[in-house]
PDB file of N, CA and C in Angstrom:
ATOM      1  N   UNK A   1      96.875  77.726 253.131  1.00  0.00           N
ATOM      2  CA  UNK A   1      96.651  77.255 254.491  1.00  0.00           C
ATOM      3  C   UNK A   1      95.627  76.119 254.470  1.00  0.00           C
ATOM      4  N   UNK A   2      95.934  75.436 255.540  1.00  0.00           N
ATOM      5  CA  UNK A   2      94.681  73.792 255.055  1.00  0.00           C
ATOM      6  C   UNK A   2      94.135  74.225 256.093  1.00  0.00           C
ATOM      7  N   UNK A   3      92.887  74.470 255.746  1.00  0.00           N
ATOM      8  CA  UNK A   3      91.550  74.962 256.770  1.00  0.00           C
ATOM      9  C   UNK A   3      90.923  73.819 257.730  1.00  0.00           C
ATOM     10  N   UNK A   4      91.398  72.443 257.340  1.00  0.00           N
ATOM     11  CA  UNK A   4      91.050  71.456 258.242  1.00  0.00           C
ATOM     12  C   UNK A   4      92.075  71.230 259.390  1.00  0.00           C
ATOM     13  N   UNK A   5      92.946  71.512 259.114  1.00  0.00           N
ATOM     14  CA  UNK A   5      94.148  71.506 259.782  1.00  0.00           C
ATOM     15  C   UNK A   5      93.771  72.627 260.871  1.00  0.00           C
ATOM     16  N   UNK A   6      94.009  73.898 260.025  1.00  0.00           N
ATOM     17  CA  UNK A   6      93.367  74.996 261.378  1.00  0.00           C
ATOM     18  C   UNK A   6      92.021  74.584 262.450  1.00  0.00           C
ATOM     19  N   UNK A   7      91.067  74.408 261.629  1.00  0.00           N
ATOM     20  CA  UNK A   7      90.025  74.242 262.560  1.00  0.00           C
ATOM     21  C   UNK A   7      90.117  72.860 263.313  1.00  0.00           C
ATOM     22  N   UNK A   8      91.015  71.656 263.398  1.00  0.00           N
ATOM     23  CA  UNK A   8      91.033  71.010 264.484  1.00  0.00           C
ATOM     24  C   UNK A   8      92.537  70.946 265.374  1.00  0.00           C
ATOM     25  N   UNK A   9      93.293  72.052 264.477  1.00  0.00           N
ATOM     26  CA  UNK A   9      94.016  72.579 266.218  1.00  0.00           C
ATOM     27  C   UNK A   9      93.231  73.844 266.844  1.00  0.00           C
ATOM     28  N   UNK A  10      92.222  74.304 266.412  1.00  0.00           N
ATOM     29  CA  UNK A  10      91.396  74.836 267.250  1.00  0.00           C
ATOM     30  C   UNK A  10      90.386  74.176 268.228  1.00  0.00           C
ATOM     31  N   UNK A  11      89.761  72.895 267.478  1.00  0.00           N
ATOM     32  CA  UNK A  11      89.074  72.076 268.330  1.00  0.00           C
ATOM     33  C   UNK A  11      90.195  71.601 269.754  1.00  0.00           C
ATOM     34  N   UNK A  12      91.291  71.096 269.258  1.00  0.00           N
ATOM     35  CA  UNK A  12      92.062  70.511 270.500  1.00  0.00           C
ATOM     36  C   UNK A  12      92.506  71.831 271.107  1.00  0.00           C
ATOM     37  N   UNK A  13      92.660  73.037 270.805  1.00  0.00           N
ATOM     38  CA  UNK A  13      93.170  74.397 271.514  1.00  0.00           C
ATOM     39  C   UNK A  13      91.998  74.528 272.798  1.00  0.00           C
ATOM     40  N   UNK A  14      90.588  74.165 272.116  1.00  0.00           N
ATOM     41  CA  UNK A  14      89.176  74.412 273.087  1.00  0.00           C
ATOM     42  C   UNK A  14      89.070  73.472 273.722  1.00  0.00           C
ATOM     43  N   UNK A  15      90.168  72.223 273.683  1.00  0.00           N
ATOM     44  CA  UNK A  15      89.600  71.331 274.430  1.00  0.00           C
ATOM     45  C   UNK A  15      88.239  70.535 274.043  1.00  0.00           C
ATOM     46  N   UNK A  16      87.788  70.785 272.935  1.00  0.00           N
ATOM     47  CA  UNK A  16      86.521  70.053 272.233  1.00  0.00           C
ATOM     48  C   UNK A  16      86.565  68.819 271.388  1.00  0.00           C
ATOM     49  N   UNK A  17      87.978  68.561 271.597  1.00  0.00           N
ATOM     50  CA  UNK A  17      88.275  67.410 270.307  1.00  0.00           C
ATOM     51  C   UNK A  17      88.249  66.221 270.603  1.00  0.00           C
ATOM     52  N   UNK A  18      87.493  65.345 270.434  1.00  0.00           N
ATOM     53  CA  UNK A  18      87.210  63.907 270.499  1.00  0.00           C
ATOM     54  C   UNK A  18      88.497  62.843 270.465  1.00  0.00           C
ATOM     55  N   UNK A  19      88.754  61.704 270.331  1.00  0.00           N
ATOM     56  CA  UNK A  19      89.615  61.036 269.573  1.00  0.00           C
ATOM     57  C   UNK A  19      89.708  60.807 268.282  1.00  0.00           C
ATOM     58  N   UNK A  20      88.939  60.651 267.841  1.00  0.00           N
ATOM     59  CA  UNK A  20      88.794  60.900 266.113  1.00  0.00           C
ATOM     60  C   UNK A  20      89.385  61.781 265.718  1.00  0.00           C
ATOM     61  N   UNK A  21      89.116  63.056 265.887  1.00  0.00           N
ATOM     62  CA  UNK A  21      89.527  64.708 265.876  1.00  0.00           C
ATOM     63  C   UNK A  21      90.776  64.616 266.110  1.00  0.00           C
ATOM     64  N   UNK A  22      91.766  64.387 267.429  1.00  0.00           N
ATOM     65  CA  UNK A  22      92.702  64.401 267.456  1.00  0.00           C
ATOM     66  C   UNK A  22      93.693  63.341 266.354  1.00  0.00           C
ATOM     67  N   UNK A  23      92.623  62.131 266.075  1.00  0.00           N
ATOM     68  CA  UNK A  23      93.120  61.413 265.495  1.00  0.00           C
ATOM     69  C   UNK A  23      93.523  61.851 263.766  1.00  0.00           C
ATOM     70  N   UNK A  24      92.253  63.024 263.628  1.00  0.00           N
ATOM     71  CA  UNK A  24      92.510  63.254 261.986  1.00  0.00           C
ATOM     72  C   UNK A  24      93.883  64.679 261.955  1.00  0.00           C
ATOM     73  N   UNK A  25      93.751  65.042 263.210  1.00  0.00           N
ATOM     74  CA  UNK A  25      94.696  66.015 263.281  1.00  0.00           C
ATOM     75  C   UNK A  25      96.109  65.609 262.914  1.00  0.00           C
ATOM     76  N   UNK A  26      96.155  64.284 263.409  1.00  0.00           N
ATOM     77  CA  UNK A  26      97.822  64.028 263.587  1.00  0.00           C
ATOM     78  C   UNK A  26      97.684  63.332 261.934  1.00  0.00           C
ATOM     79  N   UNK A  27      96.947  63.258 260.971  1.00  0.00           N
ATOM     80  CA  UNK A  27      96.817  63.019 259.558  1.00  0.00           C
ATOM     81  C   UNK A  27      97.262  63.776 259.172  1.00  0.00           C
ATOM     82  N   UNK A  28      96.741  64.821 259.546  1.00  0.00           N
ATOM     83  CA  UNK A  28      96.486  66.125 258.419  1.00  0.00           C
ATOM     84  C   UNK A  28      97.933  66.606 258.651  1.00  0.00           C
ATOM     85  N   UNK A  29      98.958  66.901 259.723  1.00  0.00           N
ATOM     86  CA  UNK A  29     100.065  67.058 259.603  1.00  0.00           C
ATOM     87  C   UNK A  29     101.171  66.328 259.256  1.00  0.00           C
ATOM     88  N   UNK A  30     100.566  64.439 258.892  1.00  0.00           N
ATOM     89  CA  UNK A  30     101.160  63.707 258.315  1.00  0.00           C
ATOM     90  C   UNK A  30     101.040  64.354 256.475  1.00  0.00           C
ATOM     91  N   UNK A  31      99.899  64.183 256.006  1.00  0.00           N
ATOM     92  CA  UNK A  31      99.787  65.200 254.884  1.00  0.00           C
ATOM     93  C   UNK A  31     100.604  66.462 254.286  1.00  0.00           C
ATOM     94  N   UNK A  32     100.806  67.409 255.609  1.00  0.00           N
ATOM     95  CA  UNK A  32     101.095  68.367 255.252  1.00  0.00           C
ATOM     96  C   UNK A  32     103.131  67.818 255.142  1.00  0.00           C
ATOM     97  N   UNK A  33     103.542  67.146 255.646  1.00  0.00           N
ATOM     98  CA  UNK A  33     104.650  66.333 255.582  1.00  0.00           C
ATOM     99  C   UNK A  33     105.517  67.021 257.028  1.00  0.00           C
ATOM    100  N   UNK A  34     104.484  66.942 257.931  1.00  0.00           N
ATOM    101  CA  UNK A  34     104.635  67.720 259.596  1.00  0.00           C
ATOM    102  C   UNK A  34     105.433  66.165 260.184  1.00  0.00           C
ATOM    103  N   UNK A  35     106.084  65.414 259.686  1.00  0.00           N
ATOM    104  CA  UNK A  35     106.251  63.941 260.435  1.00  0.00           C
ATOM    105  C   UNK A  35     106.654  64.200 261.868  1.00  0.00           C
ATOM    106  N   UNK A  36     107.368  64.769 262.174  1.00  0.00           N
ATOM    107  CA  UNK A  36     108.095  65.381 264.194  1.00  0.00           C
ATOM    108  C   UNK A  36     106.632  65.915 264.500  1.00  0.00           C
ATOM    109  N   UNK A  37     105.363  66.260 264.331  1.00  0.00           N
ATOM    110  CA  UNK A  37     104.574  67.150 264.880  1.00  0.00           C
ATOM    111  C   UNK A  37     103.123  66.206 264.715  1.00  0.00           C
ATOM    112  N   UNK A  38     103.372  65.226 263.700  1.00  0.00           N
ATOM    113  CA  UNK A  38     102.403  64.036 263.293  1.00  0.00           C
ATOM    114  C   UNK A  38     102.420  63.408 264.583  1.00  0.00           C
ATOM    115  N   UNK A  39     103.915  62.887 264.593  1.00  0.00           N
ATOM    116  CA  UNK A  39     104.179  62.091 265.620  1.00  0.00           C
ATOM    117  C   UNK A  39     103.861  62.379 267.291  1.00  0.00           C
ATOM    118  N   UNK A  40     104.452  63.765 267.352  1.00  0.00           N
ATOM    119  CA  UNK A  40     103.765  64.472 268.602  1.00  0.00           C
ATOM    120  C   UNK A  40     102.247  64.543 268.910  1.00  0.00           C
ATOM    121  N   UNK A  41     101.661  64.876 268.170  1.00  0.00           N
ATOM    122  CA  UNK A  41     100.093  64.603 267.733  1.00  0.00           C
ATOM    123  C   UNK A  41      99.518  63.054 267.962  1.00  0.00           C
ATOM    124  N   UNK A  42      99.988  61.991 267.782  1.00  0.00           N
ATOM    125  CA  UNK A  42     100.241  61.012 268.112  1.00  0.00           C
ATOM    126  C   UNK A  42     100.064  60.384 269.111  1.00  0.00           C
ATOM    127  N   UNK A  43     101.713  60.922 270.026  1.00  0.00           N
ATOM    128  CA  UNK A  43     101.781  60.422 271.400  1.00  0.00           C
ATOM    129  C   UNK A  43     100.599  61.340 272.304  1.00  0.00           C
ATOM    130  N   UNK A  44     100.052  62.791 271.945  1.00  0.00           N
ATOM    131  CA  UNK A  44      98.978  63.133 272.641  1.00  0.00           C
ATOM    132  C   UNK A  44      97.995  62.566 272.811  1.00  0.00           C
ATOM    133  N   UNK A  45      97.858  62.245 272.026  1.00  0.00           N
ATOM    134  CA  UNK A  45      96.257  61.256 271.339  1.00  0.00           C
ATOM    135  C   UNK A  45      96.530  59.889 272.407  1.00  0.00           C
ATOM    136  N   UNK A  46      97.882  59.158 272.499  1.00  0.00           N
ATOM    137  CA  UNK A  46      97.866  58.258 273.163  1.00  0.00           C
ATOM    138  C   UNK A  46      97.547  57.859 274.527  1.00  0.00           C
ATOM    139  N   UNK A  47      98.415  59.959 275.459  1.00  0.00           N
ATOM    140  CA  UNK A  47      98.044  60.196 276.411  1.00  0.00           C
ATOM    141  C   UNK A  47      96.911  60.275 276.870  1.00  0.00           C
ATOM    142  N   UNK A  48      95.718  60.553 276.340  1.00  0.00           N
ATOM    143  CA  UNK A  48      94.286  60.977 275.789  1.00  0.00           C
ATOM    144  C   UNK A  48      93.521  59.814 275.989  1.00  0.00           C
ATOM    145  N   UNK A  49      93.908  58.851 275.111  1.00  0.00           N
ATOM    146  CA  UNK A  49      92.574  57.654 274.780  1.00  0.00           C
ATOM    147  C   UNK A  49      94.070  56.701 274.222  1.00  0.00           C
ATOM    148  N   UNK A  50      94.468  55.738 275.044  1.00  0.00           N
ATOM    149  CA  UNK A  50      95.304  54.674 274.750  1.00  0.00           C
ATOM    150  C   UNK A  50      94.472  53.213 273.932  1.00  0.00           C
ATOM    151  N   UNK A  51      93.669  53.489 274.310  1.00  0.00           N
ATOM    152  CA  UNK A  51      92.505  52.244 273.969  1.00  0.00           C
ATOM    153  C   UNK A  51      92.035  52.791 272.075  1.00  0.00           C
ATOM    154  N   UNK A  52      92.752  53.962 271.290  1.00  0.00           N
ATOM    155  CA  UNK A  52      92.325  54.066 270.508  1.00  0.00           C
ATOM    156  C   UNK A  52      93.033  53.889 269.424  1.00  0.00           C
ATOM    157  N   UNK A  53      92.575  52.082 269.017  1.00  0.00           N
ATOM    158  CA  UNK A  53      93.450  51.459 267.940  1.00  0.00           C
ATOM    159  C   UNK A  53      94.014  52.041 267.043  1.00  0.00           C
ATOM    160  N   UNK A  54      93.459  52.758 266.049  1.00  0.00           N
ATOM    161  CA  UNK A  54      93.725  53.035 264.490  1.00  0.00           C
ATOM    162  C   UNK A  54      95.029  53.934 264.868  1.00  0.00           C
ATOM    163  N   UNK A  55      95.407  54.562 266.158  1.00  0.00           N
ATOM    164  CA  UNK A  55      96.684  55.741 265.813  1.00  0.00           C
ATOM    165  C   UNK A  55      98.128  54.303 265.689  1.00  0.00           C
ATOM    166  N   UNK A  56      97.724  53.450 265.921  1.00  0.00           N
ATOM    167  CA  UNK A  56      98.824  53.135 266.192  1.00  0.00           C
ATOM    168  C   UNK A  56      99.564  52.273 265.347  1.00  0.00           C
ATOM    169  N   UNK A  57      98.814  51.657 264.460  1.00  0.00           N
ATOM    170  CA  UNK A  57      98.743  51.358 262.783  1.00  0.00           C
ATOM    171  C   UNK A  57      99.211  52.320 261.994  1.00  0.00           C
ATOM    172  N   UNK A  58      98.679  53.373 261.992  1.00  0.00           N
ATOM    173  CA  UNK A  58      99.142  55.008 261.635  1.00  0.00           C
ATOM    174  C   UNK A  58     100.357  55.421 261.910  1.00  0.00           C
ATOM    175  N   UNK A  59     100.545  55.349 263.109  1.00  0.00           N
ATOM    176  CA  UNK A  59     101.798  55.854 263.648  1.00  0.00           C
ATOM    177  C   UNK A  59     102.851  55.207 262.944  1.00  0.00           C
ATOM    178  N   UNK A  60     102.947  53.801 263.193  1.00  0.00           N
ATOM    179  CA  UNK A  60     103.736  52.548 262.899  1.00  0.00           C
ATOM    180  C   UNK A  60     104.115  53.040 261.281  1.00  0.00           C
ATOM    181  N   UNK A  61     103.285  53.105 260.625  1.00  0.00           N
ATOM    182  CA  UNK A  61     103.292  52.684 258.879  1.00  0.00           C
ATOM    183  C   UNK A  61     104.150  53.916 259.076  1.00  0.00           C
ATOM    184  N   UNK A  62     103.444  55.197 259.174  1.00  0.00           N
ATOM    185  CA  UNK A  62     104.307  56.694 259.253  1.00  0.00           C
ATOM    186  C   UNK A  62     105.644  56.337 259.410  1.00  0.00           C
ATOM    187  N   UNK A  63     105.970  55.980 260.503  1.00  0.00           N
ATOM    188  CA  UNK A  63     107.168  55.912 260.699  1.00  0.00           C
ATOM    189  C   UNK A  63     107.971  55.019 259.881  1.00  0.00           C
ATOM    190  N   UNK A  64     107.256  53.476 260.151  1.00  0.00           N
ATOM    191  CA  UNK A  64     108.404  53.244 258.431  1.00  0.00           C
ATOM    192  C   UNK A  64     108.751  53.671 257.400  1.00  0.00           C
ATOM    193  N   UNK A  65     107.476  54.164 257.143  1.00  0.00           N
ATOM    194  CA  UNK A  65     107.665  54.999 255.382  1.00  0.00           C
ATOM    195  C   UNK A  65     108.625  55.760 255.510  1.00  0.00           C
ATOM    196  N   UNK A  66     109.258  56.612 256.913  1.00  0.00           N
ATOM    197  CA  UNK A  66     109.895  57.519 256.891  1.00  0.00           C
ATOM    198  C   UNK A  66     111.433  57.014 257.503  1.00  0.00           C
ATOM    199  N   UNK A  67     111.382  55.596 257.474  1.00  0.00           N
ATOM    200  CA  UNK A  67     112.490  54.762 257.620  1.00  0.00           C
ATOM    201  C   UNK A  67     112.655  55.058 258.941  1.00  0.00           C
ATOM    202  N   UNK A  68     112.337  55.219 259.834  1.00  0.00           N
ATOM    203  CA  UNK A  68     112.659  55.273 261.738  1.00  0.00           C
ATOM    204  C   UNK A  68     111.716  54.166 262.090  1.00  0.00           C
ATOM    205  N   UNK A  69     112.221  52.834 261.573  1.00  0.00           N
ATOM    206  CA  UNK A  69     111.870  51.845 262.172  1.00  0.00           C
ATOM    207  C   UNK A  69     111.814  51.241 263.278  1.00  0.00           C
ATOM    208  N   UNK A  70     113.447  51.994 264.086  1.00  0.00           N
ATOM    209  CA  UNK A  70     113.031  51.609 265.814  1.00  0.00           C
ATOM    210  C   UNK A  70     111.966  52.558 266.167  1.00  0.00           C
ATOM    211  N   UNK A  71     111.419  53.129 265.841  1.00  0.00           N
ATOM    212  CA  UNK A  71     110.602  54.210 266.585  1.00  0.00           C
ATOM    213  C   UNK A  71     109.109  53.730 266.342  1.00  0.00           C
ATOM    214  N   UNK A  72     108.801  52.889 265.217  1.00  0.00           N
ATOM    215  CA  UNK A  72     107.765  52.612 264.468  1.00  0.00           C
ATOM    216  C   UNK A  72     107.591  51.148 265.591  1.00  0.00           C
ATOM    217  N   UNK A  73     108.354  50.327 265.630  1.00  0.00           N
ATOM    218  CA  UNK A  73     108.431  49.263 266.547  1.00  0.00           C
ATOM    219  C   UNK A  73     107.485  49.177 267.689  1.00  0.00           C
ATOM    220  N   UNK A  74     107.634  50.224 268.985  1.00  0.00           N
ATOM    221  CA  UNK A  74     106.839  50.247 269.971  1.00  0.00           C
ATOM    222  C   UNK A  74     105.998  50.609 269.443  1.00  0.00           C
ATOM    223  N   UNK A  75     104.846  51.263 268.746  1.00  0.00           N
ATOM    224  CA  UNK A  75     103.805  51.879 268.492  1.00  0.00           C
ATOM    225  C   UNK A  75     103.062  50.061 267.822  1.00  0.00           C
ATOM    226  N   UNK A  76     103.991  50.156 267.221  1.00  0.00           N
ATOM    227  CA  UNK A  76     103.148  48.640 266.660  1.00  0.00           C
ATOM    228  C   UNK A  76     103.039  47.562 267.218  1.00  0.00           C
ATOM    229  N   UNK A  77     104.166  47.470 268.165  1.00  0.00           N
ATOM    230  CA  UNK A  77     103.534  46.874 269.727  1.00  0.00           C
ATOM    231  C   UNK A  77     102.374  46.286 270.266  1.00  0.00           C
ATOM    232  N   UNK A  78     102.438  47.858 270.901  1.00  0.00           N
ATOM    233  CA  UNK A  78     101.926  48.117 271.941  1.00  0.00           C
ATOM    234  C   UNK A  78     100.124  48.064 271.057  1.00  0.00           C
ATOM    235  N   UNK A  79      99.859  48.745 270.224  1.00  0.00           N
ATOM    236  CA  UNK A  79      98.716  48.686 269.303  1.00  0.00           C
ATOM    237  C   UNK A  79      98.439  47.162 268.951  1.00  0.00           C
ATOM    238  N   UNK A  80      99.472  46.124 268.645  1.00  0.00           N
ATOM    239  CA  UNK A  80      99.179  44.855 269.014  1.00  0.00           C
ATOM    240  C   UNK A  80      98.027  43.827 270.149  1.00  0.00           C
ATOM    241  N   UNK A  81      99.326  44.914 271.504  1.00  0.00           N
ATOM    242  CA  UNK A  81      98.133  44.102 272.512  1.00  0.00           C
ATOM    243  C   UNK A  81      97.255  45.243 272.890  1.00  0.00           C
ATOM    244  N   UNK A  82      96.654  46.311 272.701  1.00  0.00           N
ATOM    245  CA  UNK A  82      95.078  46.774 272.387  1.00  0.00           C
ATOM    246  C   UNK A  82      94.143  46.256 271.624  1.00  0.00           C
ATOM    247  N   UNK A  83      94.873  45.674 270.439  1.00  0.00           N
ATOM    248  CA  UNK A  83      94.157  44.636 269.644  1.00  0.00           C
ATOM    249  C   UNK A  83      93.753  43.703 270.082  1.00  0.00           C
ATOM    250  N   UNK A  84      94.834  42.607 270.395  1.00  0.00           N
ATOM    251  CA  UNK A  84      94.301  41.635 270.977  1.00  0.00           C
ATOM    252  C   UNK A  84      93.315  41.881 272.038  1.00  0.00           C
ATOM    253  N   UNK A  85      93.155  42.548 273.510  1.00  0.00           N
ATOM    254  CA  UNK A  85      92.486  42.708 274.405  1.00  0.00           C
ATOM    255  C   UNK A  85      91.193  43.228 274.249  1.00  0.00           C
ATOM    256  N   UNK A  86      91.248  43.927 272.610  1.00  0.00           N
ATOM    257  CA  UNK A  86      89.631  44.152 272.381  1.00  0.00           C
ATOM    258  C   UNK A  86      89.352  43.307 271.394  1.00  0.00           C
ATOM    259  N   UNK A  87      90.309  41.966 270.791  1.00  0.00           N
ATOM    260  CA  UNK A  87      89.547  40.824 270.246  1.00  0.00           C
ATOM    261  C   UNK A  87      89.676  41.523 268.699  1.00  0.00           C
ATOM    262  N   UNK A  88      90.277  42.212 268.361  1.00  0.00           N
ATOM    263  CA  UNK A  88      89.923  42.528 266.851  1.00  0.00           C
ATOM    264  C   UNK A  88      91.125  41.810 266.097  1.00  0.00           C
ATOM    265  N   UNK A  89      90.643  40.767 265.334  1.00  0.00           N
ATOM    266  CA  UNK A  89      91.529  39.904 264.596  1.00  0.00           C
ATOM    267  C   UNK A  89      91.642  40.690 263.662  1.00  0.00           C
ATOM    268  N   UNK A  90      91.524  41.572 262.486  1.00  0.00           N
ATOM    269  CA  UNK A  90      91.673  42.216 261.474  1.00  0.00           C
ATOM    270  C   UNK A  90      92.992  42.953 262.217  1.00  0.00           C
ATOM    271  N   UNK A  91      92.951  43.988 262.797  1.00  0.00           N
ATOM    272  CA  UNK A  91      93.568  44.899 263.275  1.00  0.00           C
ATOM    273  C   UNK A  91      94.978  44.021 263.571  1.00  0.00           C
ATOM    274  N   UNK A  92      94.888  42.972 264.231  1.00  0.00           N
ATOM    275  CA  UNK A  92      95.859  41.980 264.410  1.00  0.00           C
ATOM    276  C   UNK A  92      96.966  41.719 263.728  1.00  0.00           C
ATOM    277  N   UNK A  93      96.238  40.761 262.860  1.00  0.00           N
ATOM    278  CA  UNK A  93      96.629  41.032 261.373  1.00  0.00           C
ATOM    279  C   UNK A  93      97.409  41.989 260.726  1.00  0.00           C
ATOM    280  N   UNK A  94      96.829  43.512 260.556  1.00  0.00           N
ATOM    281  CA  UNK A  94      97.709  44.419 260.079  1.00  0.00           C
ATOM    282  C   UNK A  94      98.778  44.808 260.716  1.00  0.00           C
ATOM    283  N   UNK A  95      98.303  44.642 262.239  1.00  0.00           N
ATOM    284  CA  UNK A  95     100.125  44.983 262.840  1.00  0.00           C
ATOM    285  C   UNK A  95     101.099  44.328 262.900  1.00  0.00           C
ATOM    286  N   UNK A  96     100.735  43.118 262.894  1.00  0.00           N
ATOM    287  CA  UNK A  96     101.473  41.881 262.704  1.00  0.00           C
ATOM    288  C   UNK A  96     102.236  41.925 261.012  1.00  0.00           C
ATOM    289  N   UNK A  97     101.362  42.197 260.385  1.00  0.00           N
ATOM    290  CA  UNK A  97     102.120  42.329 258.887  1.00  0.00           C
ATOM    291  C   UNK A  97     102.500  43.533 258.850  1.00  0.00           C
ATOM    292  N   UNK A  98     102.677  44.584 259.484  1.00  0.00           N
ATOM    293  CA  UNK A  98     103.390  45.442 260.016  1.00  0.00           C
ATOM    294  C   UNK A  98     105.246  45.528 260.209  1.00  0.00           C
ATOM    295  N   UNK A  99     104.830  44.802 261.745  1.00  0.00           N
ATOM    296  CA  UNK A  99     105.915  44.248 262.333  1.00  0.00           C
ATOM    297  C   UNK A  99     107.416  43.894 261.568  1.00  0.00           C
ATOM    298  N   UNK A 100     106.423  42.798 260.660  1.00  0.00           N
ATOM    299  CA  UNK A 100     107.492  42.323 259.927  1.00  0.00           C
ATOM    300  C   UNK A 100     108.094  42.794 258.920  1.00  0.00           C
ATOM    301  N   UNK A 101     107.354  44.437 258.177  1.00  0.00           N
ATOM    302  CA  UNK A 101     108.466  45.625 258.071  1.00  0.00           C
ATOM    303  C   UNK A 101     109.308  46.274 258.985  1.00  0.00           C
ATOM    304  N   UNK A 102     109.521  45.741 259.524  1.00  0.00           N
ATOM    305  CA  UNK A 102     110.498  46.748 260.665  1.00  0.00           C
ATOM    306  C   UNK A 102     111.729  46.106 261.012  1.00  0.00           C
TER     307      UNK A 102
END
């Protein structure tokens, strides 16, 4: 059993989980090779805190690697213009060289 895994679907069960937290959650079931439950984990996190870049880089790559490239598409998007609107040229960059896997 992955004990990090348990203890932050307990944090999000209590309602105590940050964005980060939710954010390492939807890892750790990328890890565990959870991709349908990564992804769900994901779009929560999005519902949650939309303004929180790194899932959506994450999301994106996930999903190519796992060849569901239309699905990977909007996430890398949309994480595009969060980028841009908070000015982070790096982040830019990676979705953009992203993109052009898809």
């Amino acid at each position: 059993m992955n004990k990090k895994l348990a203890y932050l679907e307990q944090m999000i069960a209590s309602e105590q989980a940050d964005s980060f937290a939710r954010y390492a959650y939807a890892l750790e079931l990328k890890k565990e090779d959870r991709l349908d439950d990564a992804v769900a984990a994901f779009v929560e996190l999005r519902k949650v805190d939309s303004d929180y870049l790194a899932q959506y880089l994450m999301a994106g790559q996930m999903l190519i690697d796992a060849d569901r490239k239309k699905e990977a598409r909007p996430w890398l998007e949309a994480g595009l213009q969060v980028a841009q609107a908070q000015s982070n040229g790096q982040a830019v960059g990676e979705l953009e060289a992203a993109l052009e896997d898809c």
